[in-house]
N, C-alpha and C. Protein backbone atom coordinates (compact mmCIF):
# COMPACT_ATOMS: atom_id res chain seq x y z
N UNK A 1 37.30 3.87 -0.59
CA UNK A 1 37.53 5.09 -1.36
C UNK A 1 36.40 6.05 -1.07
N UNK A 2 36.81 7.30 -0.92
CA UNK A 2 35.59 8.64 -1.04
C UNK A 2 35.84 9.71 -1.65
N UNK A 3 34.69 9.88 -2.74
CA UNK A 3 35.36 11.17 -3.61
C UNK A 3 34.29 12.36 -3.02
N UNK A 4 34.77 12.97 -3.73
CA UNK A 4 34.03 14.68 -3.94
C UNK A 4 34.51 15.19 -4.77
N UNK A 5 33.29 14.66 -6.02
CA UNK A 5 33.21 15.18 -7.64
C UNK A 5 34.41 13.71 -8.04
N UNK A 6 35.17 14.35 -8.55
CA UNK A 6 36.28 13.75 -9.35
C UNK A 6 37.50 13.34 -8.36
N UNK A 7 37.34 13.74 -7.14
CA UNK A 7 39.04 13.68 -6.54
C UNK A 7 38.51 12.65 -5.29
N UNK A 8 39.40 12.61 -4.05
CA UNK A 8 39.25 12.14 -2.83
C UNK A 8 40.11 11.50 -2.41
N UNK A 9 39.95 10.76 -1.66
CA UNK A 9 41.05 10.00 -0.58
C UNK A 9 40.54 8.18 -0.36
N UNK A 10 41.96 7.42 -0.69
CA UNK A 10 41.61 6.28 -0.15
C UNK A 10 41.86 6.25 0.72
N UNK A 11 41.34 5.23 1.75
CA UNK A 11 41.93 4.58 2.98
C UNK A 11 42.46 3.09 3.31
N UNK A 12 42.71 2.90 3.16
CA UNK A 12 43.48 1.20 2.99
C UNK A 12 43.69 0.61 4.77
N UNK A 13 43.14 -0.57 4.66
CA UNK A 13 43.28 -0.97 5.62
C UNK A 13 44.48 -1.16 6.61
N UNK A 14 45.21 -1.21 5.64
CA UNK A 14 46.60 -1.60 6.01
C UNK A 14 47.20 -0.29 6.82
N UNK A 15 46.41 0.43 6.93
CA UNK A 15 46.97 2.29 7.34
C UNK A 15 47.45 2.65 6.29
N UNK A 16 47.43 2.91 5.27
CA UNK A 16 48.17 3.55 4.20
C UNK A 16 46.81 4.79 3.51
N UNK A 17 47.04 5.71 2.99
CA UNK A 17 46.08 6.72 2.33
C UNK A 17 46.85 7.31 1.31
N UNK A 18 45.89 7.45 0.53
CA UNK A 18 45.75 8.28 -1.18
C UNK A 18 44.86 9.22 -0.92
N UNK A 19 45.57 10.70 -1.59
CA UNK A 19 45.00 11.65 -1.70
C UNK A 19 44.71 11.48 -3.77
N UNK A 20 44.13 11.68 -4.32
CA UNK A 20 43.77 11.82 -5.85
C UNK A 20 42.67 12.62 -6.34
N UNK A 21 42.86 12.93 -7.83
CA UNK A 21 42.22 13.91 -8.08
C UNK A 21 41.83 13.23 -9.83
N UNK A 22 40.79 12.87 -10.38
CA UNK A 22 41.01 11.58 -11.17
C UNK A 22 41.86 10.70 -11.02
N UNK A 23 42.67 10.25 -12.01
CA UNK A 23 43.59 9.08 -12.57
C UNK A 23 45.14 9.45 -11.65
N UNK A 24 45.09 10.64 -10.94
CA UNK A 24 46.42 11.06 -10.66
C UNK A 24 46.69 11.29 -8.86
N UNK A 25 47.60 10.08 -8.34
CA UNK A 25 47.49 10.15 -7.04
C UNK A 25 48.58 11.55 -6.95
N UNK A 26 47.52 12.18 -5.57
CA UNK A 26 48.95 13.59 -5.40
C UNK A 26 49.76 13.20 -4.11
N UNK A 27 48.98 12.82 -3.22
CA UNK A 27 50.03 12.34 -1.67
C UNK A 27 49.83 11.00 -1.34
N UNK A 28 50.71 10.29 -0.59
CA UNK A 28 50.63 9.44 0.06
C UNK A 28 50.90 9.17 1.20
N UNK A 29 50.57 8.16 1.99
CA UNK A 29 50.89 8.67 3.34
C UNK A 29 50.66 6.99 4.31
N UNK A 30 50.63 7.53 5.58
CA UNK A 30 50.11 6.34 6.87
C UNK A 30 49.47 7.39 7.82
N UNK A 31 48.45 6.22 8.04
CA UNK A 31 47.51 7.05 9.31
C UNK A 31 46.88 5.98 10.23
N UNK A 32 46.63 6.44 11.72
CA UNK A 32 46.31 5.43 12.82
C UNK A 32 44.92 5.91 13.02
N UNK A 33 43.85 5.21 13.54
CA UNK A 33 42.92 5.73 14.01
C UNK A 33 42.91 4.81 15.86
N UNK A 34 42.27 6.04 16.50
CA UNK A 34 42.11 5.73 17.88
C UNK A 34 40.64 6.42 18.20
N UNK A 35 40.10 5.53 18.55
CA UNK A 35 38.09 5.94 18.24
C UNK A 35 37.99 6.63 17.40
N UNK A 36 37.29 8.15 17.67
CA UNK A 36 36.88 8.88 16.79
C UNK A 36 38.19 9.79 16.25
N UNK A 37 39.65 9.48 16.51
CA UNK A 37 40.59 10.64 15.89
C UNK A 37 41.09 9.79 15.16
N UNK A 38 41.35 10.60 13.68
CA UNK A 38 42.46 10.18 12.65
C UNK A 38 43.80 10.78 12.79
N UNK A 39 44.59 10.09 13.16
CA UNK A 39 45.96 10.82 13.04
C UNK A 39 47.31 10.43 11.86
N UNK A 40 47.28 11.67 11.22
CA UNK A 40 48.09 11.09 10.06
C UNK A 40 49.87 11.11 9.86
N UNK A 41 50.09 9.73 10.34
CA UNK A 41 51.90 10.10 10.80
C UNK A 41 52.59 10.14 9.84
N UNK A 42 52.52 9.96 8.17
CA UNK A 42 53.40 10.64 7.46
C UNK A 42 52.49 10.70 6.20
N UNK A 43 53.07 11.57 5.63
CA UNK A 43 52.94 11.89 3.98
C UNK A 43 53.93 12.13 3.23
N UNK A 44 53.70 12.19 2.04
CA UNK A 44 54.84 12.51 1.01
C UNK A 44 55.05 13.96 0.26
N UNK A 45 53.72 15.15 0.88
CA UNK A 45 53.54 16.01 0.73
C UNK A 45 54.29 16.81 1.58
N UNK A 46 55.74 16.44 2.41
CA UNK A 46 56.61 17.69 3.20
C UNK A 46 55.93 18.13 4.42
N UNK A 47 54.70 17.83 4.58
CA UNK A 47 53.86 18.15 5.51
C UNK A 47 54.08 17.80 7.08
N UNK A 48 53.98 18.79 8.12
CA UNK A 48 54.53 17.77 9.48
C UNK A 48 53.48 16.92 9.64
N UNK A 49 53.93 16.09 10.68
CA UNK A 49 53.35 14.94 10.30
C UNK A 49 52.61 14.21 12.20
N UNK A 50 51.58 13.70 12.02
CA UNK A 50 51.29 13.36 13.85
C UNK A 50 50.22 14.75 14.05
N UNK A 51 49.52 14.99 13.19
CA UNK A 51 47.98 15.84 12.95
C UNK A 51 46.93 14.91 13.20
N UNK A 52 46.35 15.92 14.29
CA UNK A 52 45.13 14.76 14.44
C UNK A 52 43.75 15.93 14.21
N UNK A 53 42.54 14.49 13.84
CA UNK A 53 41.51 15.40 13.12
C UNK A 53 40.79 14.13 14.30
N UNK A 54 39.73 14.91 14.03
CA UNK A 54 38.11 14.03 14.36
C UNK A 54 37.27 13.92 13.49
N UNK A 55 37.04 12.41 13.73
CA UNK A 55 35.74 12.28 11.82
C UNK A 55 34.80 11.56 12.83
N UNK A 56 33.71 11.69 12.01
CA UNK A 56 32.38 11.44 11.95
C UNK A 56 31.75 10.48 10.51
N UNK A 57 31.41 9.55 11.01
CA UNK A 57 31.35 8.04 10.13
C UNK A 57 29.97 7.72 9.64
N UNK A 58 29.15 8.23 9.55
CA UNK A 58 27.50 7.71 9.36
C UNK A 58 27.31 6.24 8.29
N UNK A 59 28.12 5.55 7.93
CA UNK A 59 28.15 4.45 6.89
C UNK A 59 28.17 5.02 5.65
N UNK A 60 27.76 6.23 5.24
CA UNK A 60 27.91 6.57 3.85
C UNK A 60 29.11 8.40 3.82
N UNK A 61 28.70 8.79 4.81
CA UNK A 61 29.72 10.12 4.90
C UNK A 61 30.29 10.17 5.58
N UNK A 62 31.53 10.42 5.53
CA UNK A 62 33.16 10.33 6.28
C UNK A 62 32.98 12.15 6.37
N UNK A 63 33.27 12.55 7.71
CA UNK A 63 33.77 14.30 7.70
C UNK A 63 34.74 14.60 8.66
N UNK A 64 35.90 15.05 8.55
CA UNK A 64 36.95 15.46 9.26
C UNK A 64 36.83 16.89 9.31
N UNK A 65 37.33 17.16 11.06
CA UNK A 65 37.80 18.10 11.31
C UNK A 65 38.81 18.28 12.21
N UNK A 66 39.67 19.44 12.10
CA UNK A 66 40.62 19.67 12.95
C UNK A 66 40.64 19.39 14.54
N UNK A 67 41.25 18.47 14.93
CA UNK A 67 40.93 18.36 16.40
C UNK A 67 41.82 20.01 17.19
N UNK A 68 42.50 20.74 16.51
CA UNK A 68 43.32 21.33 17.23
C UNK A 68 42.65 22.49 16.58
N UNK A 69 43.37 24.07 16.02
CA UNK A 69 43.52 24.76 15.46
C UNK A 69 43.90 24.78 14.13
N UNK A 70 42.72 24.81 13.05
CA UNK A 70 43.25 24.49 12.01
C UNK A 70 43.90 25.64 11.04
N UNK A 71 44.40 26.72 11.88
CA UNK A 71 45.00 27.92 11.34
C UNK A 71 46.62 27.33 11.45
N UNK A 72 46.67 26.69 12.40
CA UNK A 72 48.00 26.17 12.76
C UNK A 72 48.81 25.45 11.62
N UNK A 73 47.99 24.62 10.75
CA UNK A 73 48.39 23.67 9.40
C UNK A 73 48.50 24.83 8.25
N UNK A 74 47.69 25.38 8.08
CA UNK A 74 47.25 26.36 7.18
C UNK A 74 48.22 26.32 5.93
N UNK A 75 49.64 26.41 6.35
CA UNK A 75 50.70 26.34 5.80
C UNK A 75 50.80 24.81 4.73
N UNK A 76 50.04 24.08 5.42
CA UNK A 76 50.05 22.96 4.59
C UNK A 76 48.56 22.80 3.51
N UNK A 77 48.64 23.43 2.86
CA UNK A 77 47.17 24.03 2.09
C UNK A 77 46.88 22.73 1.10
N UNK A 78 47.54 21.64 0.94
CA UNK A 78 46.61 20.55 0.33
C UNK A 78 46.04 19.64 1.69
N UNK A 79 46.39 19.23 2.67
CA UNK A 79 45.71 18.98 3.54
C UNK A 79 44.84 19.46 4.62
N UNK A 80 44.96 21.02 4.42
CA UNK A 80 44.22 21.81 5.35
C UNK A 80 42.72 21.62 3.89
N UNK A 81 43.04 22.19 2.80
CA UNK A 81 41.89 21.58 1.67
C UNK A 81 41.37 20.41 2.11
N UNK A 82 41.90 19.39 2.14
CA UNK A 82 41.27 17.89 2.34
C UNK A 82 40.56 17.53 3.81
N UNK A 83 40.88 18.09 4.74
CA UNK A 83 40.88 17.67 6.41
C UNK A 83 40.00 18.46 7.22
N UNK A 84 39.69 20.48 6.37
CA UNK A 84 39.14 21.31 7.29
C UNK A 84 37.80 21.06 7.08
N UNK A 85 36.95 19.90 7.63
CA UNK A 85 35.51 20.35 7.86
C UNK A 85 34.90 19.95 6.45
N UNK A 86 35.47 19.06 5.65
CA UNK A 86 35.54 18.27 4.41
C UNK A 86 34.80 17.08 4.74
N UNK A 87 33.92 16.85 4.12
CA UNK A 87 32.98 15.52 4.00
C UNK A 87 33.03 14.75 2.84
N UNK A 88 33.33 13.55 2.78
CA UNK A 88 33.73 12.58 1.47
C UNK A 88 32.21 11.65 1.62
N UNK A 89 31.74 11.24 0.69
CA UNK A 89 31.17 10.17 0.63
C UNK A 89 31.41 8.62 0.05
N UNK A 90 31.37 8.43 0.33
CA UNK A 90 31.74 6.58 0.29
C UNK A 90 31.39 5.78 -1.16
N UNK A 91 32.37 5.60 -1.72
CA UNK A 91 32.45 5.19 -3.12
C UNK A 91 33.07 3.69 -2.64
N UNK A 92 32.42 2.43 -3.47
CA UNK A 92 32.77 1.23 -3.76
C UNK A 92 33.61 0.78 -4.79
């Protein structure tokens, strides 16, 4: 799990992810990783789907960014929020 403040994103081993914001999950989804790109092949947020980002892992801060153009998603404004250049830190 990694929040920022009150909200954030799980990651589950299994490929599965939670987007939440306290007590209240908002998306769900599956995602692959291949080295350094996250690519997220579905959600439940309507969103297209097969977006790939690049994160950066230091053991305590997770940060994604758009591997492509992130004007291109834009349209998808809860994951362009979560994905553009967004750093989570690592909650147990």
């Amino acid at each position: 799990k990694a929040n920022s403040m009150n909200s954030g994103i799980e990651l589950k081993d299994d490929g599965s992810f939670s987007v939440f914001a306290g007590d209240t999950t908002l998306i769900t989804g599956t995602y692959k990783v291949d080295g350094n790109v996250f690519t997220e092949t579905s959600n439940t947020g309507g969103c297209s789907t097969n977006v790939d980002f690049n994160y950066t892992f230091d053991g305590k801060n997770l940060t994604f960014n758009y591997a492509g153009n992130p004007e291109d998603d834009a349209d998808c404004t809860g994951r362009y929020a979560d994905f553009n250049n967004v750093t989570y830190t690592l909650q147990k």
